[in-house]
N, C-alpha and C. Protein backbone atom coordinates (compact mmCIF):
# COMPACT_ATOMS: atom_id res chain seq x y z
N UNK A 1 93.90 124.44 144.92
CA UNK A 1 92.97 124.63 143.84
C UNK A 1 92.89 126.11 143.52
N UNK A 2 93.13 126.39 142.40
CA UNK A 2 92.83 127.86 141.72
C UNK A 2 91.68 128.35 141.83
N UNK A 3 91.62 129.84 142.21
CA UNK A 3 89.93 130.10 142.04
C UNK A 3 90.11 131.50 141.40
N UNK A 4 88.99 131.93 140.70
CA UNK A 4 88.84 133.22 140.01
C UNK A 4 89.56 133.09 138.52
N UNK A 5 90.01 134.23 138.49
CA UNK A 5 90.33 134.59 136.82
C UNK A 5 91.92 133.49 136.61
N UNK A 6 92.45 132.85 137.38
CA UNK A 6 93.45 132.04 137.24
C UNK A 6 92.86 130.37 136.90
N UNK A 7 91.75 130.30 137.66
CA UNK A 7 91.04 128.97 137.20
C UNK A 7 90.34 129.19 135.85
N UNK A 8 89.73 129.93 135.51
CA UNK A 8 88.53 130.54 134.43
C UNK A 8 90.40 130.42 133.25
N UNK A 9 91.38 130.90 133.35
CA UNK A 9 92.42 131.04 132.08
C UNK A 9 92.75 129.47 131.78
N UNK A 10 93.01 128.97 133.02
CA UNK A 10 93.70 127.22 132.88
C UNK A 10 92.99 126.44 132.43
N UNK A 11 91.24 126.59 132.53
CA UNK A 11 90.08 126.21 132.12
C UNK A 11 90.20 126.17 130.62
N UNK A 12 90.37 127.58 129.93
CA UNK A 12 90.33 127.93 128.77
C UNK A 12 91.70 127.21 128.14
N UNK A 13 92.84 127.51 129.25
CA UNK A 13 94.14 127.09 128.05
C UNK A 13 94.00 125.37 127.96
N UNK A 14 93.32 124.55 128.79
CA UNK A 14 93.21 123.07 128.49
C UNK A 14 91.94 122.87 127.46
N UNK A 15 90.86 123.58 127.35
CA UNK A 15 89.99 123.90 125.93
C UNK A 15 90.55 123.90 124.58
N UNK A 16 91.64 124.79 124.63
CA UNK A 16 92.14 124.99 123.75
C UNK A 16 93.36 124.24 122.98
N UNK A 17 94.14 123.40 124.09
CA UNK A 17 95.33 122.29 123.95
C UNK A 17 94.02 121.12 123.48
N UNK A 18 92.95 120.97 124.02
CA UNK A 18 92.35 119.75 123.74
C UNK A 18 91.53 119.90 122.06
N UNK A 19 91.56 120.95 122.02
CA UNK A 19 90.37 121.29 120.49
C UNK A 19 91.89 121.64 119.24
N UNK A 20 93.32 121.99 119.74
CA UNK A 20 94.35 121.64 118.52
C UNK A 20 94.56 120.29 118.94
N UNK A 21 94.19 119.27 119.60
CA UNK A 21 94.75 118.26 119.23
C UNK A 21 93.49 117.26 118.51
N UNK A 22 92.31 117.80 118.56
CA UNK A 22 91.07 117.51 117.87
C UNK A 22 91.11 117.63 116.95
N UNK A 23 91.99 118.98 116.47
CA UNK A 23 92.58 119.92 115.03
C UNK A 23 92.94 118.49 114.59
N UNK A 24 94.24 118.47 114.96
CA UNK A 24 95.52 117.82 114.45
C UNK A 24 94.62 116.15 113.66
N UNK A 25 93.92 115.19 114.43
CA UNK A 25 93.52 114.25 114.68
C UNK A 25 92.73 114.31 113.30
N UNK A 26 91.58 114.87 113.43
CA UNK A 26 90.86 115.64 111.80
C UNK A 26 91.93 115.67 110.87
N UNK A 27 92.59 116.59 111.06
CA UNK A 27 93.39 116.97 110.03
C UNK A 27 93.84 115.83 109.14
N UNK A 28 94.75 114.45 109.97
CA UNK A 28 95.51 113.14 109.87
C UNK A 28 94.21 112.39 108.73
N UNK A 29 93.12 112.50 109.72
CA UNK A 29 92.12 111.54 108.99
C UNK A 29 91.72 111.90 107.73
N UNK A 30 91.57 113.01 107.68
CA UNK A 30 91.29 114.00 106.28
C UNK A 30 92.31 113.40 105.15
N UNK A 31 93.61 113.79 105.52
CA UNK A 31 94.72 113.67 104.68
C UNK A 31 94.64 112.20 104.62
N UNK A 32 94.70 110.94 105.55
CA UNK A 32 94.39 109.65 104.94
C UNK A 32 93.27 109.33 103.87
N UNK A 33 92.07 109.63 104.02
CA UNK A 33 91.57 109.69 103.49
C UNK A 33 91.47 109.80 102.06
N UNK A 34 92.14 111.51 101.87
CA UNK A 34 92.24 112.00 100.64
C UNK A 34 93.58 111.31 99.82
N UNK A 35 94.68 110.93 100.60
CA UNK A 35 95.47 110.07 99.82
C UNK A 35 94.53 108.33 99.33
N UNK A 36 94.14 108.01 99.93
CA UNK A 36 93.31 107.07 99.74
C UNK A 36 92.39 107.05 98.14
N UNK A 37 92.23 108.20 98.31
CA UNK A 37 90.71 108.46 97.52
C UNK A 37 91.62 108.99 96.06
N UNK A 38 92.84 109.71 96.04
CA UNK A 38 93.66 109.82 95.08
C UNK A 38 93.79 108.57 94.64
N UNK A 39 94.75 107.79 95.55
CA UNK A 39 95.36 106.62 95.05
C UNK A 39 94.12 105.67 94.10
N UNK A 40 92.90 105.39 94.54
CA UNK A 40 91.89 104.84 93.63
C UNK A 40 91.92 105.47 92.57
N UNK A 41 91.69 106.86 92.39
CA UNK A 41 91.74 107.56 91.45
C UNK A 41 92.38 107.31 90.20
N UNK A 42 93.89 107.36 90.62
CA UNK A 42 95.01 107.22 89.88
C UNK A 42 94.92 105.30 89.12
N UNK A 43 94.66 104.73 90.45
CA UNK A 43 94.88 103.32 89.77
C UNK A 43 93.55 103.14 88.95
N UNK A 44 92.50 104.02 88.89
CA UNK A 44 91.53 103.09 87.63
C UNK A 44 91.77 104.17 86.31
N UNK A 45 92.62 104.91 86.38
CA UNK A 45 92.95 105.87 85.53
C UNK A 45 94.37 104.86 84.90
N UNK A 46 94.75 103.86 85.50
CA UNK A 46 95.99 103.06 84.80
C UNK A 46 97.07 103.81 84.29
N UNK A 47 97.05 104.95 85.50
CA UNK A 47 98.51 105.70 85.29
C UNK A 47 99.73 105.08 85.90
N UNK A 48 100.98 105.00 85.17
CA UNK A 48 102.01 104.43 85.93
C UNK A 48 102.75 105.39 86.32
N UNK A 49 103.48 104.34 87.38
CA UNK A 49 104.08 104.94 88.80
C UNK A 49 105.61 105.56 87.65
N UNK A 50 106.18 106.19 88.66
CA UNK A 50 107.41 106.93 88.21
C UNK A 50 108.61 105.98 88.21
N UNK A 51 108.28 105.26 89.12
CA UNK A 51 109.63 104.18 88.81
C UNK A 51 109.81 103.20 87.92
N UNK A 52 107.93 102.62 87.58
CA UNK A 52 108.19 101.82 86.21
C UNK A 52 108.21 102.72 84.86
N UNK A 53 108.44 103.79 85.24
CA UNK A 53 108.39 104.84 83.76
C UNK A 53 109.64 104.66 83.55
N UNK A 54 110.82 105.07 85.08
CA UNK A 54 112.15 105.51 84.78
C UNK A 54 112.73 103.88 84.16
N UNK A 55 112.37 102.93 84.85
CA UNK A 55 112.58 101.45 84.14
C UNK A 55 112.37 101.27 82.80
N UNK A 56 111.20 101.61 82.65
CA UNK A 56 111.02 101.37 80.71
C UNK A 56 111.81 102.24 79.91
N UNK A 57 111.54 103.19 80.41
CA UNK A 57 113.03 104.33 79.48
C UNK A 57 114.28 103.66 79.59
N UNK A 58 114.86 103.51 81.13
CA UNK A 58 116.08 102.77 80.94
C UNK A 58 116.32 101.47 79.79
N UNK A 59 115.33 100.89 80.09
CA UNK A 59 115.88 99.73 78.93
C UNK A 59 115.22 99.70 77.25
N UNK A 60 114.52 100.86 77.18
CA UNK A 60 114.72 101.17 75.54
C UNK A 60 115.71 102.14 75.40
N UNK A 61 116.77 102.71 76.38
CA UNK A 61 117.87 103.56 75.82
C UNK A 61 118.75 102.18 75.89
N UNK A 62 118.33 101.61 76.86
CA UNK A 62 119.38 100.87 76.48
C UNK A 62 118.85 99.34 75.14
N UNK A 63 118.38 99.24 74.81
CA UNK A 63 117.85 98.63 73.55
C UNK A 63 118.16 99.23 72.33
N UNK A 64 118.01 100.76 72.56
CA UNK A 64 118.11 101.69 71.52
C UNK A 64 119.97 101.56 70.82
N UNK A 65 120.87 101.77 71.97
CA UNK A 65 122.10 101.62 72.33
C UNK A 65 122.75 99.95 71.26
N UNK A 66 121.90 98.88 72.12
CA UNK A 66 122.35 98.06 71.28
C UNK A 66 121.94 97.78 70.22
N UNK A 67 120.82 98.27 69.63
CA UNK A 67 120.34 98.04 68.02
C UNK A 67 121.39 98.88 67.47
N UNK A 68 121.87 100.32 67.83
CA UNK A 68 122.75 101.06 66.71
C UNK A 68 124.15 100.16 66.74
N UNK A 69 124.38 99.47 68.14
CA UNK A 69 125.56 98.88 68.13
C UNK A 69 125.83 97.63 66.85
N UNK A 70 124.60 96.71 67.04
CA UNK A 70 124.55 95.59 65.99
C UNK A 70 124.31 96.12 64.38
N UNK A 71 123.66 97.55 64.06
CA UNK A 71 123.54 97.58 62.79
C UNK A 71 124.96 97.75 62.31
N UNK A 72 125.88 98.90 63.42
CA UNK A 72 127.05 98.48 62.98
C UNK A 72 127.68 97.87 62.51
N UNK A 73 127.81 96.69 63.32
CA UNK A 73 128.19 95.15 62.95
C UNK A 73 128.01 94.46 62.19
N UNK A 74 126.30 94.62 61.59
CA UNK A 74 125.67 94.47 60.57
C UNK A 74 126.41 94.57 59.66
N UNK A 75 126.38 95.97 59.20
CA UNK A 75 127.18 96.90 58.04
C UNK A 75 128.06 96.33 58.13
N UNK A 76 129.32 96.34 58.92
CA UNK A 76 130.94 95.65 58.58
C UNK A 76 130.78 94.82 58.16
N UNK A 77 130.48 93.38 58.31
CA UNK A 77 130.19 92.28 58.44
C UNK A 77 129.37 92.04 56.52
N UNK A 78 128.92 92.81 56.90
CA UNK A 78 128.18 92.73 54.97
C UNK A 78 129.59 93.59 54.06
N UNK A 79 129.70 94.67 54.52
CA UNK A 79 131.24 94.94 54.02
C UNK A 79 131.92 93.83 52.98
N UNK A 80 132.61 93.35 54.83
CA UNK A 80 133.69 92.01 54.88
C UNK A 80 133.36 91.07 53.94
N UNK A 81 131.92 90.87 53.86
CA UNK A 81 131.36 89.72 52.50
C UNK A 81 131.50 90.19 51.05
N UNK A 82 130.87 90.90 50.88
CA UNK A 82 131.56 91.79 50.14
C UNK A 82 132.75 91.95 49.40
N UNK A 83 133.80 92.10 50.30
CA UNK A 83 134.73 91.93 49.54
C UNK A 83 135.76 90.63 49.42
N UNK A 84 134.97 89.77 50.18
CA UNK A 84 135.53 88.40 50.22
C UNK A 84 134.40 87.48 48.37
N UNK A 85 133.46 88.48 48.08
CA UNK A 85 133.13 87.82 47.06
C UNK A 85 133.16 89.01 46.09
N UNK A 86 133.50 89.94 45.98
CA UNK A 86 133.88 90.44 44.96
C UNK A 86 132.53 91.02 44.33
N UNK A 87 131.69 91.46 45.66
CA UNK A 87 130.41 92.46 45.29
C UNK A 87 130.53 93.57 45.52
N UNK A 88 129.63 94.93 44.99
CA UNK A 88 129.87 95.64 45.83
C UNK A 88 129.08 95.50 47.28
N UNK A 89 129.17 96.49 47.74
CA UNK A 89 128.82 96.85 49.76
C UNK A 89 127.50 97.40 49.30
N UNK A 90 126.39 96.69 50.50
CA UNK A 90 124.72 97.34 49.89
C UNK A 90 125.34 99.18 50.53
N UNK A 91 124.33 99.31 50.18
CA UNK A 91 124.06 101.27 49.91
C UNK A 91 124.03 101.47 51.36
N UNK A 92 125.26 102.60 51.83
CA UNK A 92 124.75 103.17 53.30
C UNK A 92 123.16 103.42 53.09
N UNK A 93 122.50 104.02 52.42
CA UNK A 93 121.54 104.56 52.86
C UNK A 93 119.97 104.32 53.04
N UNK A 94 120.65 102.63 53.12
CA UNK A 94 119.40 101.81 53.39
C UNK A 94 119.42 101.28 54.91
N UNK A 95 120.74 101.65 55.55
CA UNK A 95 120.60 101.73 57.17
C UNK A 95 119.75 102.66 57.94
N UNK A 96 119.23 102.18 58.99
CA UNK A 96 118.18 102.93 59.55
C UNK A 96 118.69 103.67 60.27
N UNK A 97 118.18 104.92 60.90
CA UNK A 97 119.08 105.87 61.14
C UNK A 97 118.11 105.87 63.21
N UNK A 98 119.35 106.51 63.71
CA UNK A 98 118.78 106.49 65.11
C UNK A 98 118.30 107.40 65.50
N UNK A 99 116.95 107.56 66.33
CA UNK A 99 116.46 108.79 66.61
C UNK A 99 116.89 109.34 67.65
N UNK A 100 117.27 110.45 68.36
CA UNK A 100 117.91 111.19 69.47
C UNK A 100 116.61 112.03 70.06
């Protein structure tokens, strides 16, 4: 058994291992907490998450993609009638134009 200023330091250095791990413990609960208290936050605020954002973008580029594809088609296709009846072709400039 230690006695004097060697017991009185080991005293102190297990004080001190026991009050950072008191730290640490606080700390965890804090941060649960406060993610907690965000996350309510956010969900009655009806903000969406980042992955159903990157989802909805994906499929209006890609919606976007196939509408310019079919007006295309559109257009030829009225063309082709066109000159299978001996009209003219409606006006390019009643096609809708794509936004970038």
């Amino acid at each position: 058994m230690a006695t004097g200023p060697n017991r009185i330091l080991d005293e102190f250095a297990k004080l001190m291992t026991d009050a950072a791990g008191a730290a640490q413990g606080v700390r965890r609960e804090v941060e649960t907490a406060f993610r907690g208290q965000a996350e309510r936050i956010l969900n009655s605020m009806d903000v969406v998450q980042r992955e159903e954002f990157d989802a909805a973008r994906d499929m209006a580029a890609k919606a976007r993609e196939e509408n310019i594809r079919l007006a295309a088609r559109i257009e030829a296709l009225e063309a082709r009638l066109a000159e299978l009846t001996g009209q003219a072709a409606p006006a390019a400039a009643a096609k809708p134009r794509a936004k970038k």
